[in-house]
C-alpha atoms as a PDB file:
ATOM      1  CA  UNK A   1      -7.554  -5.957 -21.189  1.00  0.00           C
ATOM      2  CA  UNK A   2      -3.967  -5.587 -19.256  1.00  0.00           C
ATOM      3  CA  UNK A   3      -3.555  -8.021 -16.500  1.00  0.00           C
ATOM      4  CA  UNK A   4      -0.675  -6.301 -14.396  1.00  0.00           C
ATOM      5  CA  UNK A   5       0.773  -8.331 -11.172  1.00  0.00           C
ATOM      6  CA  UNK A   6       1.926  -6.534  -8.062  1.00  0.00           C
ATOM      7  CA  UNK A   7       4.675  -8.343  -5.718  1.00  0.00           C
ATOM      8  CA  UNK A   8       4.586  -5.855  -2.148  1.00  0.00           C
ATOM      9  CA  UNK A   9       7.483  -6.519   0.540  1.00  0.00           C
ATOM     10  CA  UNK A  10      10.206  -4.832   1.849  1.00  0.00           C
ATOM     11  CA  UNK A  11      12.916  -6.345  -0.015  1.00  0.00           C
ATOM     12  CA  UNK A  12      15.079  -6.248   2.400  1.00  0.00           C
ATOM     13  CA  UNK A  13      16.896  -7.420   0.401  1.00  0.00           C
ATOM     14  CA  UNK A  14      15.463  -8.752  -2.889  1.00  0.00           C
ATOM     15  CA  UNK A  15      16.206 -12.147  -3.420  1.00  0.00           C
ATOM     16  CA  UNK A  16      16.382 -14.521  -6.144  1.00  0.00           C
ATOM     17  CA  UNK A  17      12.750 -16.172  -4.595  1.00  0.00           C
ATOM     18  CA  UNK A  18      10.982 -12.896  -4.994  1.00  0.00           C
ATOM     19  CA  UNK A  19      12.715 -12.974  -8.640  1.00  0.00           C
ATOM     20  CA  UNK A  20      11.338 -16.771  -9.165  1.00  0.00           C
ATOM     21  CA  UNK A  21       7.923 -16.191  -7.699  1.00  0.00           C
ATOM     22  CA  UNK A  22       7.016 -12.993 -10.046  1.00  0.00           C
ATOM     23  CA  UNK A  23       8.099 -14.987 -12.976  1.00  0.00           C
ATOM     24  CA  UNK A  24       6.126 -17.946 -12.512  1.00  0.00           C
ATOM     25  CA  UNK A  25       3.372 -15.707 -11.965  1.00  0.00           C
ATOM     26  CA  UNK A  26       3.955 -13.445 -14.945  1.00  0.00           C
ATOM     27  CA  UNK A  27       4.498 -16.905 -17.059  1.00  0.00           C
ATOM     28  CA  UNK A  28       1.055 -18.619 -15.804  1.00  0.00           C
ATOM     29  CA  UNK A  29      -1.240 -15.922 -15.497  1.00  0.00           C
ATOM     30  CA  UNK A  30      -0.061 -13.962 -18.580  1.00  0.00           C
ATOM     31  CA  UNK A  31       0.774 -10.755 -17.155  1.00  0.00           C
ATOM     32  CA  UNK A  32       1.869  -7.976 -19.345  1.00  0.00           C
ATOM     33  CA  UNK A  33       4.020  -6.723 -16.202  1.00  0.00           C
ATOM     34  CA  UNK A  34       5.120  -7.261 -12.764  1.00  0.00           C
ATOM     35  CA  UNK A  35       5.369  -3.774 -10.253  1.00  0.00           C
ATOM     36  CA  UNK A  36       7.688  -4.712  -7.122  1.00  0.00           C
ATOM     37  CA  UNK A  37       5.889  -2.468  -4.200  1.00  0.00           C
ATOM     38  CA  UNK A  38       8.883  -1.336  -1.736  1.00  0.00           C
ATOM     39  CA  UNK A  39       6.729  -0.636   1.479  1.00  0.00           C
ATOM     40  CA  UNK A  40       7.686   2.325   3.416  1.00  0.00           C
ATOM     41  CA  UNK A  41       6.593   2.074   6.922  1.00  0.00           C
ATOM     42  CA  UNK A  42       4.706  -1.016   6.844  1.00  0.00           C
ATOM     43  CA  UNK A  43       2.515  -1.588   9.937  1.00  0.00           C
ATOM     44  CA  UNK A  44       3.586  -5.032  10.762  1.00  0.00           C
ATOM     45  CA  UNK A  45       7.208  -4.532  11.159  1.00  0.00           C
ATOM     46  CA  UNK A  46       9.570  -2.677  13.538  1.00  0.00           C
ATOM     47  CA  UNK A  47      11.082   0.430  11.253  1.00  0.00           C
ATOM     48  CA  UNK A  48      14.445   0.293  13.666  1.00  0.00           C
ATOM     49  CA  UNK A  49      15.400  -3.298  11.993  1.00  0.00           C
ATOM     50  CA  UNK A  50      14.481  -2.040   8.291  1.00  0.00           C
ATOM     51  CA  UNK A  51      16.930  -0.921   6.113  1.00  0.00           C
ATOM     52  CA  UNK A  52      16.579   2.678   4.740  1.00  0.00           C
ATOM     53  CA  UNK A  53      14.443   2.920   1.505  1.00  0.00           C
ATOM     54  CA  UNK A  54      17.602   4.427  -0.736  1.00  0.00           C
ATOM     55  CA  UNK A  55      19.450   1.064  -0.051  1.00  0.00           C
ATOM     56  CA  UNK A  56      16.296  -1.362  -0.688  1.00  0.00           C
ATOM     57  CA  UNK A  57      15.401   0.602  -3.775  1.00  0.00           C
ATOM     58  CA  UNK A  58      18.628   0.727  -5.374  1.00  0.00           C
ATOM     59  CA  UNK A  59      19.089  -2.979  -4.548  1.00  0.00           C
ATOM     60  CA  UNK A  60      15.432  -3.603  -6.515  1.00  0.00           C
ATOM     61  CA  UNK A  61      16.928  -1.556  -9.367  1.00  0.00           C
ATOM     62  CA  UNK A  62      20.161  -3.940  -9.927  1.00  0.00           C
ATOM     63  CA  UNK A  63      17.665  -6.989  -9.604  1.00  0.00           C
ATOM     64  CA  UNK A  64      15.908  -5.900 -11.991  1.00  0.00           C
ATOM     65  CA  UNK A  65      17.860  -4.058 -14.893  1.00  0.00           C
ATOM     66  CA  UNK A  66      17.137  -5.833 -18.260  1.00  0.00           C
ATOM     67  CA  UNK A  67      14.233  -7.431 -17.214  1.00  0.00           C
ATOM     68  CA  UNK A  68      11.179  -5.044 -19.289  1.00  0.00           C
ATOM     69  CA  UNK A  69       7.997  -6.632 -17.702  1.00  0.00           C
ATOM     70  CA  UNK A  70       9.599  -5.877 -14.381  1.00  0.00           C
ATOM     71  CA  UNK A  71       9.700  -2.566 -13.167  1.00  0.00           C
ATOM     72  CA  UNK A  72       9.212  -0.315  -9.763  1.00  0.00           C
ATOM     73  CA  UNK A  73       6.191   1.572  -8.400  1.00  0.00           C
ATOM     74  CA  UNK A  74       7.964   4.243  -4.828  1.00  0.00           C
ATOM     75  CA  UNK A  75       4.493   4.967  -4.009  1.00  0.00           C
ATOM     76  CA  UNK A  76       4.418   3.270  -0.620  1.00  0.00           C
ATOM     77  CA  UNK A  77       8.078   4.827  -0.042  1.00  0.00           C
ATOM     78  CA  UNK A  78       6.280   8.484  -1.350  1.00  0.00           C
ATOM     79  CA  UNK A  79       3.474   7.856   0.813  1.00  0.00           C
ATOM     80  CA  UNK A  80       3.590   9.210   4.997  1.00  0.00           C
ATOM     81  CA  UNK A  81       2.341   7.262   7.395  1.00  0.00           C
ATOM     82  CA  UNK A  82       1.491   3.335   7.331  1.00  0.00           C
ATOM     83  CA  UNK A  83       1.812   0.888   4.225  1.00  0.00           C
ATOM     84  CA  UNK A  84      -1.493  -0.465   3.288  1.00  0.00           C
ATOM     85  CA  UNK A  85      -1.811  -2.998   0.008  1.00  0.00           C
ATOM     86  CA  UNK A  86      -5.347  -1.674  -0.162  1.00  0.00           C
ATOM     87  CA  UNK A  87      -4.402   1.879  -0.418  1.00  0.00           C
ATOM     88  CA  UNK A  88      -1.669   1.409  -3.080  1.00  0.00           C
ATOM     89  CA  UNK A  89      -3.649  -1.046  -5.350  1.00  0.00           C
ATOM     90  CA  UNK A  90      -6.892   1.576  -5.080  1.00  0.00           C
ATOM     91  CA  UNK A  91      -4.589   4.179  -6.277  1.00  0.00           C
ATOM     92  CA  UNK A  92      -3.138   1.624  -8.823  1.00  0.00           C
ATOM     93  CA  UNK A  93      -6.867   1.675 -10.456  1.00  0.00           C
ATOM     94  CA  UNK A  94      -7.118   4.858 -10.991  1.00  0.00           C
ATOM     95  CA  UNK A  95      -4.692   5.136 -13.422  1.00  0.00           C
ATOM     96  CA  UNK A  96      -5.903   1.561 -15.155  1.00  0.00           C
ATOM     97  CA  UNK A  97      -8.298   0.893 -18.000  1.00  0.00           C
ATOM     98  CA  UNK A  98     -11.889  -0.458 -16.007  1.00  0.00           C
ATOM     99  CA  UNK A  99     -10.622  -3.993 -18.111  1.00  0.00           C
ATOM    100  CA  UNK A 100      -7.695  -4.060 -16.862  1.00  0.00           C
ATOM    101  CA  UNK A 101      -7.078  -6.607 -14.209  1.00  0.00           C
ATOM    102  CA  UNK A 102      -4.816  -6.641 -11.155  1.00  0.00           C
ATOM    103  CA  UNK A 103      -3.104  -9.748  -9.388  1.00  0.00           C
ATOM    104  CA  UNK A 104      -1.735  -8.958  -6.194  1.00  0.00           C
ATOM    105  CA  UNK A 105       1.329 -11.814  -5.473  1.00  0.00           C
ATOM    106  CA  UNK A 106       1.983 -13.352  -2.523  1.00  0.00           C
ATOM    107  CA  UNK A 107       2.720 -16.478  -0.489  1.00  0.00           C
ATOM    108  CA  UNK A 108       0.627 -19.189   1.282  1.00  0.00           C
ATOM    109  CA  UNK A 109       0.822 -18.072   4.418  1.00  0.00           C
ATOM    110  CA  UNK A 110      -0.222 -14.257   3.359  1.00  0.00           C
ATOM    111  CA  UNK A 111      -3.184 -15.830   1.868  1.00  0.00           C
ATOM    112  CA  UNK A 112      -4.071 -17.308   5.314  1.00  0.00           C
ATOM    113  CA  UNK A 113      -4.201 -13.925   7.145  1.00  0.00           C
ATOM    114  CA  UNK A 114      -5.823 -11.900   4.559  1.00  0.00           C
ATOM    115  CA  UNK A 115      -8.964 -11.317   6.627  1.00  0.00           C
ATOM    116  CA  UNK A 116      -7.074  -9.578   9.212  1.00  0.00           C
ATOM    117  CA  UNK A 117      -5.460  -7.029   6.807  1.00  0.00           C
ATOM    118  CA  UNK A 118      -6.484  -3.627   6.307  1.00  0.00           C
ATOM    119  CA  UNK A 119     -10.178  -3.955   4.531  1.00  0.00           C
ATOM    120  CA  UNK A 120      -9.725  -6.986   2.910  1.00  0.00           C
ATOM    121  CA  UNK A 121     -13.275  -7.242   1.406  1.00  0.00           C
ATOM    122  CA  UNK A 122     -12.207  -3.894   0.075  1.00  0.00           C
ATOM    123  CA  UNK A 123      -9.033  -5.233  -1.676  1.00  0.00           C
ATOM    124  CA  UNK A 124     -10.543  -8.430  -3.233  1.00  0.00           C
ATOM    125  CA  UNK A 125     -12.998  -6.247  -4.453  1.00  0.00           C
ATOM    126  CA  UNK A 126      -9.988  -4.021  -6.500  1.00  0.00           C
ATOM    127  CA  UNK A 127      -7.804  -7.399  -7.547  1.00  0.00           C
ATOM    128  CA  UNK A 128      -7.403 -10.683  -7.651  1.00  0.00           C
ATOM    129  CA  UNK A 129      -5.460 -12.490  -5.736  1.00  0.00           C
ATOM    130  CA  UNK A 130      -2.126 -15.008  -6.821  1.00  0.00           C
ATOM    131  CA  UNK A 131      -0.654 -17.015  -4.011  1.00  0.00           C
ATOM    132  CA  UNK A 132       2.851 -18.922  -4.508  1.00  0.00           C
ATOM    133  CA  UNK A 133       4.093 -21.888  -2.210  1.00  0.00           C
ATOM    134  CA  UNK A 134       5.928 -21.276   0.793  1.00  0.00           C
ATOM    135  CA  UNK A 135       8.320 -23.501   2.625  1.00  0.00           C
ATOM    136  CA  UNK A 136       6.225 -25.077   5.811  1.00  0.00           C
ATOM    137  CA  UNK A 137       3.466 -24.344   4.827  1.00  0.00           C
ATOM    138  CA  UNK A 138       0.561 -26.521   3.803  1.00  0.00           C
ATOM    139  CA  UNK A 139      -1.560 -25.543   0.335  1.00  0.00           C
ATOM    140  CA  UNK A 140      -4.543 -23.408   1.698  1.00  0.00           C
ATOM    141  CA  UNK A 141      -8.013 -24.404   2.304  1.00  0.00           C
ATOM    142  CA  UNK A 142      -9.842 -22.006   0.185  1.00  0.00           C
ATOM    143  CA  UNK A 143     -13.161 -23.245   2.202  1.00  0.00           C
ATOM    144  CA  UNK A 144     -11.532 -22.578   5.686  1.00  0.00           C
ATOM    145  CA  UNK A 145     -10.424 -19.138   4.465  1.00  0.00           C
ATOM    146  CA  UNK A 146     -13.530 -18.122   3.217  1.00  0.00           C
ATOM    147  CA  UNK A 147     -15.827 -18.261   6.408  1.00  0.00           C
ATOM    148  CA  UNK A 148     -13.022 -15.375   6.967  1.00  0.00           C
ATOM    149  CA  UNK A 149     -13.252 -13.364   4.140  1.00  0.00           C
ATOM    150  CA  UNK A 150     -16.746 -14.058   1.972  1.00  0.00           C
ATOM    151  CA  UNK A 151     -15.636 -13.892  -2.213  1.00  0.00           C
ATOM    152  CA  UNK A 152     -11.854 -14.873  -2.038  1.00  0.00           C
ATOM    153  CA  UNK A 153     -13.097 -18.348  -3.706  1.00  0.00           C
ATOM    154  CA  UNK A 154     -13.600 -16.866  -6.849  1.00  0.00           C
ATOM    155  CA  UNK A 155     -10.642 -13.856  -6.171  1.00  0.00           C
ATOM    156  CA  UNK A 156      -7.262 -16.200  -5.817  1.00  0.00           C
ATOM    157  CA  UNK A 157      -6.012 -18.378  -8.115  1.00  0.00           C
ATOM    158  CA  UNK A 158      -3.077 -20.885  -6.052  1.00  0.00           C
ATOM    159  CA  UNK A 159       0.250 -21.475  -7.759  1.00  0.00           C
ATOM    160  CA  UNK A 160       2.089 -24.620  -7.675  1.00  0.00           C
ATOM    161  CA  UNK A 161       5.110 -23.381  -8.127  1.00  0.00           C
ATOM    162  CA  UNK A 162       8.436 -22.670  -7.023  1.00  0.00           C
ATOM    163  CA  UNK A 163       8.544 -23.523  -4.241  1.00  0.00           C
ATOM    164  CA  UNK A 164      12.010 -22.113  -3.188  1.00  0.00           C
ATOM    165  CA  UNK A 165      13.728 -21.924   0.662  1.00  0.00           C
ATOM    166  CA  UNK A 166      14.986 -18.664   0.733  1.00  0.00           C
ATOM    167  CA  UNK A 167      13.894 -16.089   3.241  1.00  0.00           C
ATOM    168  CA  UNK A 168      15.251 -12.114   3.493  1.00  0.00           C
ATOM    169  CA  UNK A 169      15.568 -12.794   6.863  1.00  0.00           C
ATOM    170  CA  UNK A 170      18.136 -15.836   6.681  1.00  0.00           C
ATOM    171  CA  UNK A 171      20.092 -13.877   4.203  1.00  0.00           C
ATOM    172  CA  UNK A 172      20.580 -10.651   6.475  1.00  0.00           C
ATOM    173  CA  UNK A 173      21.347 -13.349   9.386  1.00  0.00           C
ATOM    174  CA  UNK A 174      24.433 -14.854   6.989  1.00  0.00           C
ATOM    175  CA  UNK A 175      25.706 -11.582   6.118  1.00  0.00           C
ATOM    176  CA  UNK A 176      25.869 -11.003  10.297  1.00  0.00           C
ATOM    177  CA  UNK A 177      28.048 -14.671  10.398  1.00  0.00           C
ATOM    178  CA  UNK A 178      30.074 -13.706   7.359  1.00  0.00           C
ATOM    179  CA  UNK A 179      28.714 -16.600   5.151  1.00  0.00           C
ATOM    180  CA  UNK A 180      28.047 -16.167   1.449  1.00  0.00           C
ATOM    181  CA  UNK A 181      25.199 -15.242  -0.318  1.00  0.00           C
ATOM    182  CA  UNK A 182      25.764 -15.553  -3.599  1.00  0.00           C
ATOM    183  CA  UNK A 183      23.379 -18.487  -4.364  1.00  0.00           C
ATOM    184  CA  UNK A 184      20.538 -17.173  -2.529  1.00  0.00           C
ATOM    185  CA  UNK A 185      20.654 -12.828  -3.927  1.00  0.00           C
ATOM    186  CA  UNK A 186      21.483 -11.367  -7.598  1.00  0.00           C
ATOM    187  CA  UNK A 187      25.366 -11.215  -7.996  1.00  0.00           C
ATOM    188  CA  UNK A 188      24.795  -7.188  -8.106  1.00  0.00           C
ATOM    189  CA  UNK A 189      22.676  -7.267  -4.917  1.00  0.00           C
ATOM    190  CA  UNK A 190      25.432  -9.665  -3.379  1.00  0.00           C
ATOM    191  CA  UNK A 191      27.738  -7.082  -4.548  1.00  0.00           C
ATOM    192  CA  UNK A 192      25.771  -3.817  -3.073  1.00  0.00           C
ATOM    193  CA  UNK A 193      25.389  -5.554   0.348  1.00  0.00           C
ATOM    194  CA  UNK A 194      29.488  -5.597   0.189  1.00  0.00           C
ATOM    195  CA  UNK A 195      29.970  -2.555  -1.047  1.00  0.00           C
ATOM    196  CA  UNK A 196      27.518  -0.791   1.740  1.00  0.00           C
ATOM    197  CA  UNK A 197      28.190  -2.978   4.750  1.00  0.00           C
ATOM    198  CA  UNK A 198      24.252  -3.757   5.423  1.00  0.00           C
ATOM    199  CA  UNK A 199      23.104  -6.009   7.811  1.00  0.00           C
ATOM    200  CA  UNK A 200      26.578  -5.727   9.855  1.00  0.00           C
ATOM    201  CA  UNK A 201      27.427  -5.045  13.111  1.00  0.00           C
ATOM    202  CA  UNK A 202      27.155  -0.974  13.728  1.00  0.00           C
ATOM    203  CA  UNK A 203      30.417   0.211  15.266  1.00  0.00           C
END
């Protein structure tokens, strides 16, 4: 039996928290790998502020060279029309042993709003779930959320650790002021945001 992890976001851009995160979880759960999921049009989020899917990709691609139990699944970025975890992990199945056991990563406060994703019975049903600490937010109740979403109790298991301050969000805000980002991306990320001007002004 293969227990794979899946880490979904935008990456825009990867940081060294989404690099932290899928380590501890590879570490404590003992998973053979970790897939980094690229969305392509998720539904939450405005596609006018999201950078195009050739710059987030190659950006993954630097973040992760070297590492083996990391790699890249495009199939969001391949797929028209809305991201939806449930669609990509159900397709992740297919191609699985029926041992083989998926943990899809994500934070505390993901774990909160689970019931109002896209048929989240459906997706517990398909994987487990792993959820890592975020900054300012409490550890969930696991009771509260399930009056939400019946099962998840025996679905999640919730990590510990790291708990690290670093949002996508504040780094694309720095690059705006000029301030550095070296501490908070890869130094070849840091490097590729230089290189391509992203998250500037546009003339």
């Amino acid at each position: 039996m293969k227990k794979i992890g899946v880490m979904g976001g935008t990456f825009d851009p990867v940081h060294l928290g989404h690099l932290a995160i899928a380590e501890e979880a590879r570490q404590q759960i003992g998973l053979e790998e970790v897939i980094f999921l690229p969305a392509g049009r998720p539904y939450f989020k405005d596609l006018a502020t999201i950078s195009p899917a050739e710059d987030r990709i190659n950006m993954l691609k630097l973040a992760l060279a070297g590492k083996a139990y990391f790699r890249i699944s495009l199939m969001e970025i391949m797929r028209p029309g809305p991201s939806y975890a449930v669609d990509s992990i159900a397709q992740m199945k297919e191609k699985l042993e029926p041992d083989d056991e998926i943990f899809f990563i994500m934070g505390w406060d993901s774990l909160m709003t689970l019931h109002l994703w896209q048929e989240p019975q459906r997706l517990i049903s398909l994987c487990r779930v792993a959820a890592a600490p975020r900054p300012g937010y409490s550890k969930p109740d696991i009771a509260l959320i399930e009056k939400d979403l019946p099962g998840i109790s025996q679905r999640v298991i919730v990590m510990e650790k790291p708990l690290i301050d670093i949002s996508a969000t504040d780094i694309r805000q720095r690059v705006l002021r000029g301030l550095p980002i070296d501490h908070l991306v890869p130094v070849e990320v840091a490097r590729y945001i230089r290189e391509h001007q992203l998250y500037r002004e546009k003339k």
